[in-house]
Protein backbone atom coordinates (compact mmCIF):
# COMPACT_ATOMS: atom_id res chain seq x y z
CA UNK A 1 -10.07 -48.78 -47.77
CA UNK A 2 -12.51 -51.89 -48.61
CA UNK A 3 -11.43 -53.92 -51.28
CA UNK A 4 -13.46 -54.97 -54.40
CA UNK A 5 -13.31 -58.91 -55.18
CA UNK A 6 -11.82 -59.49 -57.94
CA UNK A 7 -13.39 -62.13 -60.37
CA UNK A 8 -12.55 -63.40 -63.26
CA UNK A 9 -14.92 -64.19 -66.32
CA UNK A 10 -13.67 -66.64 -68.74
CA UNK A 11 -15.34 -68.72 -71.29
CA UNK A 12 -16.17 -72.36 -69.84
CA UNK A 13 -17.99 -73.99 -72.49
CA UNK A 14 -15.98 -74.27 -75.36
CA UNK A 15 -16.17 -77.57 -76.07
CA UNK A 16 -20.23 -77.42 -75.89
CA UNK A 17 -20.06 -74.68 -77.87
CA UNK A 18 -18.01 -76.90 -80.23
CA UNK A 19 -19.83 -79.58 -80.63
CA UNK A 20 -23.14 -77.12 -81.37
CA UNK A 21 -21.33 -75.87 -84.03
CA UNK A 22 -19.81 -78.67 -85.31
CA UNK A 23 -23.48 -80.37 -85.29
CA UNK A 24 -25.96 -77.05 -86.31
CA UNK A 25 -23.64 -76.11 -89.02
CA UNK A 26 -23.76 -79.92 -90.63
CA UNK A 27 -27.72 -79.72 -89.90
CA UNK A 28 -28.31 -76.67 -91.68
CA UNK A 29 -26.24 -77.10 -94.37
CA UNK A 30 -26.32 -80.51 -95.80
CA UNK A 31 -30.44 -81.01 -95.44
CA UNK A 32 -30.54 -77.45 -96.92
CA UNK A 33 -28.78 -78.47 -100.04
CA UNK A 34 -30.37 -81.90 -100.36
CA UNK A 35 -33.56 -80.10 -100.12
CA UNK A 36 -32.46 -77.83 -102.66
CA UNK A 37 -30.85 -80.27 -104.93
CA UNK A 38 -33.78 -82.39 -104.94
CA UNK A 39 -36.06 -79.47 -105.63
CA UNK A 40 -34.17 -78.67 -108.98
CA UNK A 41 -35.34 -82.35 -110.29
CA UNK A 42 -38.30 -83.07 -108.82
CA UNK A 43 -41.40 -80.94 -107.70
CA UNK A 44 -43.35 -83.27 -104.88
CA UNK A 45 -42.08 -82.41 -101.79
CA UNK A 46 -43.25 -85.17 -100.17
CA UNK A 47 -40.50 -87.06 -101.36
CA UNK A 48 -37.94 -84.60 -100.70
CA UNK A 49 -39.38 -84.36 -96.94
CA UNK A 50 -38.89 -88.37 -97.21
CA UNK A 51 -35.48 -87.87 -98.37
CA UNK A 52 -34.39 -85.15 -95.42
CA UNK A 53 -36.20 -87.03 -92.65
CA UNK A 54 -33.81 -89.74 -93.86
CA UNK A 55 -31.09 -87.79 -93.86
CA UNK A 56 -31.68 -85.81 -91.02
CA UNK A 57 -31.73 -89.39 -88.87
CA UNK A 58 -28.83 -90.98 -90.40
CA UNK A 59 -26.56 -87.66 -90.45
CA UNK A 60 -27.60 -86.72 -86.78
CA UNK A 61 -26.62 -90.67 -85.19
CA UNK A 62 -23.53 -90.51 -87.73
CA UNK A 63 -22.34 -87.24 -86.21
CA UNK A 64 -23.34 -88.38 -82.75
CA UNK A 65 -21.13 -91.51 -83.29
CA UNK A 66 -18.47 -89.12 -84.50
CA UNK A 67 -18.66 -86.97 -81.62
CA UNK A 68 -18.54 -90.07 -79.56
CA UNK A 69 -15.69 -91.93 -80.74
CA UNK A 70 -13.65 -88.41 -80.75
CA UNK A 71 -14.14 -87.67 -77.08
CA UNK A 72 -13.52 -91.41 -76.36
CA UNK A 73 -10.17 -91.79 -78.23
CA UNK A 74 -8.92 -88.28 -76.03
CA UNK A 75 -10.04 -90.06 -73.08
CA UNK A 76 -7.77 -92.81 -74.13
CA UNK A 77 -4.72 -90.74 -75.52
CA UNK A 78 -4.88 -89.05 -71.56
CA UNK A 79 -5.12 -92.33 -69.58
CA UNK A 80 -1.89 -94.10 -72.04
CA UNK A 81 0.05 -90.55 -71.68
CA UNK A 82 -0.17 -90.76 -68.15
CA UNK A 83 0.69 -94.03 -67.34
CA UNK A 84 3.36 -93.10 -69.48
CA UNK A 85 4.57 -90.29 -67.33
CA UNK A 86 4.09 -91.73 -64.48
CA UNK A 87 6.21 -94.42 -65.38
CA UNK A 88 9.45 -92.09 -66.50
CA UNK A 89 8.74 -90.42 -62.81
CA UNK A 90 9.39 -93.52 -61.32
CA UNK A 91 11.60 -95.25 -63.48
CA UNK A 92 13.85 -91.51 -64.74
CA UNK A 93 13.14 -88.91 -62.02
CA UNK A 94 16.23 -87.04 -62.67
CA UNK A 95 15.57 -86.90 -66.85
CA UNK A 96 11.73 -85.79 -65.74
CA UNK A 97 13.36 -83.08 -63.04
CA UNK A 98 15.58 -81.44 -65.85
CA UNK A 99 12.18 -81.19 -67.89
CA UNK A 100 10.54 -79.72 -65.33
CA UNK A 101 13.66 -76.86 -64.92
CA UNK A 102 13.55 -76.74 -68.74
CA UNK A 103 9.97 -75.66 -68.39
CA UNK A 104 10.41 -73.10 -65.81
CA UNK A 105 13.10 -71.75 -67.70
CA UNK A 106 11.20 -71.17 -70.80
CA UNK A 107 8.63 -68.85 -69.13
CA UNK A 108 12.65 -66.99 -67.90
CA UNK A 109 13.24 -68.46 -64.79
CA UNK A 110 16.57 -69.78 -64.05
CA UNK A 111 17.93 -72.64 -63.04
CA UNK A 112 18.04 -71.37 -59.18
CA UNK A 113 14.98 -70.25 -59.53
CA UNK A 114 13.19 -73.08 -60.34
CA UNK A 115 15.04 -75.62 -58.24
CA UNK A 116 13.10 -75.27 -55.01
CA UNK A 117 9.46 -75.73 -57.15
CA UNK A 118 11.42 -78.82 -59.25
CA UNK A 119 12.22 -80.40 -55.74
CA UNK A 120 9.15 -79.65 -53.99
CA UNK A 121 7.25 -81.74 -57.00
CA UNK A 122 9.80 -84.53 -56.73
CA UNK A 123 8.22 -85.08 -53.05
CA UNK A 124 4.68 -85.19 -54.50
CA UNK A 125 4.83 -87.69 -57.24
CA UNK A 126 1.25 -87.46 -58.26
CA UNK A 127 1.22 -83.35 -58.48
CA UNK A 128 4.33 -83.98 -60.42
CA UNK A 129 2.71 -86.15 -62.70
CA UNK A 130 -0.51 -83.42 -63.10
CA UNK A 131 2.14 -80.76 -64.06
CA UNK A 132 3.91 -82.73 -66.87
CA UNK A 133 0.47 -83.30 -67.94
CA UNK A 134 -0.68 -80.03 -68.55
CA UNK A 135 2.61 -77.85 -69.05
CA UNK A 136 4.49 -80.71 -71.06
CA UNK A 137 1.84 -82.36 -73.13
CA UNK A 138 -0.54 -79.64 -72.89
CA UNK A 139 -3.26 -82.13 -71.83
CA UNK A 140 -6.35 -81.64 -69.64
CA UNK A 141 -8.02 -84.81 -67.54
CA UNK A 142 -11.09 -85.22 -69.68
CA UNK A 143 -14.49 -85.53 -67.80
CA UNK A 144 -15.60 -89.21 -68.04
CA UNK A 145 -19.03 -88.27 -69.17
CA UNK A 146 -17.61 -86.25 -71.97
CA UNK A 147 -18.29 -88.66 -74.81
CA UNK A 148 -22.00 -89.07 -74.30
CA UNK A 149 -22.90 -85.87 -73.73
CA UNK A 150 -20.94 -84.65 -76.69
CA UNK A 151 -22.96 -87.37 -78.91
CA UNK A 152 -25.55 -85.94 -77.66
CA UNK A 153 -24.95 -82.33 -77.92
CA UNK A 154 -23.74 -82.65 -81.50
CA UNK A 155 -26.78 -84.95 -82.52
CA UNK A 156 -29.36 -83.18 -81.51
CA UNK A 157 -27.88 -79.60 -82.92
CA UNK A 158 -27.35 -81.76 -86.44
CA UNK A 159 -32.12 -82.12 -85.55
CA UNK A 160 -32.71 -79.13 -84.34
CA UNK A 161 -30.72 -77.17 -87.60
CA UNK A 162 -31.56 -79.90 -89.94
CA UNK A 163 -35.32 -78.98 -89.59
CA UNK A 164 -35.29 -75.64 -90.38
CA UNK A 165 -34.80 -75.95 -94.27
CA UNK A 166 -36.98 -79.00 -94.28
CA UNK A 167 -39.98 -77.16 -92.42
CA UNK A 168 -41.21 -75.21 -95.54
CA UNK A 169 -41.19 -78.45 -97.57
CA UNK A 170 -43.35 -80.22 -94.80
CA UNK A 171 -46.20 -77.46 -95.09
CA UNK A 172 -45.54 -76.57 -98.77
CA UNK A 173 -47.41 -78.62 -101.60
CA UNK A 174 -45.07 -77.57 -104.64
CA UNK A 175 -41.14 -77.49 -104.12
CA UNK A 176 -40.45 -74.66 -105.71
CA UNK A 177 -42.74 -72.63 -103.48
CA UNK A 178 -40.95 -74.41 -100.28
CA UNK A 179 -37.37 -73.89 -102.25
CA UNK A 180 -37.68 -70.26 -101.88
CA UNK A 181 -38.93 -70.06 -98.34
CA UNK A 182 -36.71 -72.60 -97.57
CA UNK A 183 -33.41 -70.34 -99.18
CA UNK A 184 -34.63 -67.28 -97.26
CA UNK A 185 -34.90 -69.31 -93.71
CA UNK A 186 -32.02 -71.70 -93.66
CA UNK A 187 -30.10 -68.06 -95.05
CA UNK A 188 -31.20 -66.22 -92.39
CA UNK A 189 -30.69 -68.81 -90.02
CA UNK A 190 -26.54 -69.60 -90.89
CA UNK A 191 -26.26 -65.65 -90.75
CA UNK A 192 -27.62 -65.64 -86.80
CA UNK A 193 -25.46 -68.80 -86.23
CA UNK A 194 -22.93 -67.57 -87.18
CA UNK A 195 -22.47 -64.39 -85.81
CA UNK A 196 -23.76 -65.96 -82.15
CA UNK A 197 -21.10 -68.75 -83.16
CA UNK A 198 -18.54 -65.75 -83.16
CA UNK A 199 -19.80 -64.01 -80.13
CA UNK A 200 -18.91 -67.23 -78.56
CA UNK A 201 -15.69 -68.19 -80.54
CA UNK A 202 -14.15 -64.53 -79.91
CA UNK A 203 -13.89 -64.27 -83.48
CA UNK A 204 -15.80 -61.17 -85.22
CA UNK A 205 -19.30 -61.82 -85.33
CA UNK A 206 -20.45 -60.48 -88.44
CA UNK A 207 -17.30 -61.84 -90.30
CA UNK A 208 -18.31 -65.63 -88.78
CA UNK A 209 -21.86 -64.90 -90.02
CA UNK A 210 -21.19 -63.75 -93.46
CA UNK A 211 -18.45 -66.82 -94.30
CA UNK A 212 -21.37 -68.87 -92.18
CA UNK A 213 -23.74 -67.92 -94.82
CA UNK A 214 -21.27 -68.14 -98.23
CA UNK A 215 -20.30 -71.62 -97.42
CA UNK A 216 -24.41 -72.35 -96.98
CA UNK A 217 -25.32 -71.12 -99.63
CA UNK A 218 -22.35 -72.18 -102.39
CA UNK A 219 -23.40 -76.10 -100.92
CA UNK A 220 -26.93 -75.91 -101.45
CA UNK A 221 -26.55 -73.69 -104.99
CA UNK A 222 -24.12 -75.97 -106.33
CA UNK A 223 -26.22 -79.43 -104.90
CA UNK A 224 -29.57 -77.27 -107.04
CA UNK A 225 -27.17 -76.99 -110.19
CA UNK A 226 -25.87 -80.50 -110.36
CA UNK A 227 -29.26 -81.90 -109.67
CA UNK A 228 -31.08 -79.10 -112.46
CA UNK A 229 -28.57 -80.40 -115.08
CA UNK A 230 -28.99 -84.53 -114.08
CA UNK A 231 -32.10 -83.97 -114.57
């Protein structure tokens, strides 16, 4: 009877999708209520275009750097741990075997069980050093060109969504013309974000979209209050 390859579809891109979220939510949200906290105390929107430009710059290299210095510091917490744990297989191979047979036994293997895979890794001292990684510590080698690309990734979805509620204002001569185009985009906009961001996430779609949207919308309405009453 011919058989039917099996294969397996999981997820890869999680931390790309991360970093698009972390940056398009940021980029949507913060220009969106500068926009609208600017438009509640002034009405020439070529300032308030001046004004998100600005912040759309400084807010997309600041997350970049963010992004950056994140994936750089796990890079660094993986390289100490496993010098680390390299060093207690060298130095403590008997402590590091019973943590290996502690580990097996956890997922209900016994002792016997798990003393021919415990010995087999003490004759590979680098596999054994993998393993403690990842079942132990729970880390994963990082890929070296992680940090750049996730500065990148995050920076340029902090542009790409920090346009969208400054677009109206570009081609709009009054604010409060651009203000309500503006609240009807960007809105529309975090709803589709987030229920794609939930498709993605495996979280329900139309629940990511709608707490997507509230948190939107409370930061720009309460950035339009504050700057109503200032001024």
């Amino acid at each position: 009877m011919p058989q039917t390859a099996h294969v397996e579809r999981h997820f890869r891109g999680s931390e790309t999708v991360r970093d698009i979220v972390i940056g398009m939510s940021d980029g949507l949200t913060v220009p969106f209520a500068l926009a609208a906290g600017l438009s509640g105390a002034i009405n020439t929107t070529s300032i308030i275009v001046t004004a998100g430009l600005a912040e759309i710059a400084a807010g997309s290299i600041a997350m970049g750097l963010g992004g950056y210095m994140a994936a750089r510091s796990d890079s660094e917490h993986y390289v100490n741990e496993r010098a680390r744990e390299e060093s207690e297989v060298r130095a403590t191979p008997d402590m590091e075997a019973a943590e290996v047979s502690d580990l097996f036994q956890s997922y209900g293997l016994t002792a016997e069980e798990s003393k021919p895979i415990v010995e087999a890794l003490k004759t590979r001292p680098q596999a054994w050093v993998d393993f403690m990684m990842r079942f132990e510590l729970g880390l994963e080698k990082p890929d070296p060109r992680r940090a750049v690309v996730s500065a990148g990734t995050i920076a340029g979805a902090y542009i790409a969504g920090g346009f969208i509620p400054l677009c109206p204002y570009i081609v709009s001569r009054t604010a409060g013309s651009a203000l309500t185009i503006s609240v009807i985009v960007t809105l529309s906009a975090l709803a589709c974000f987030g229920y794609i961001k939930g498709r993605f996430t495996g979280t329900r779609p139309l629940r990511s979209a709608i707490q997507t949207l509230l948190i939107g919308g409370l930061a720009a309405t309460a950035a339009f209050i504050i700057a109503r009453a200032i001024s």
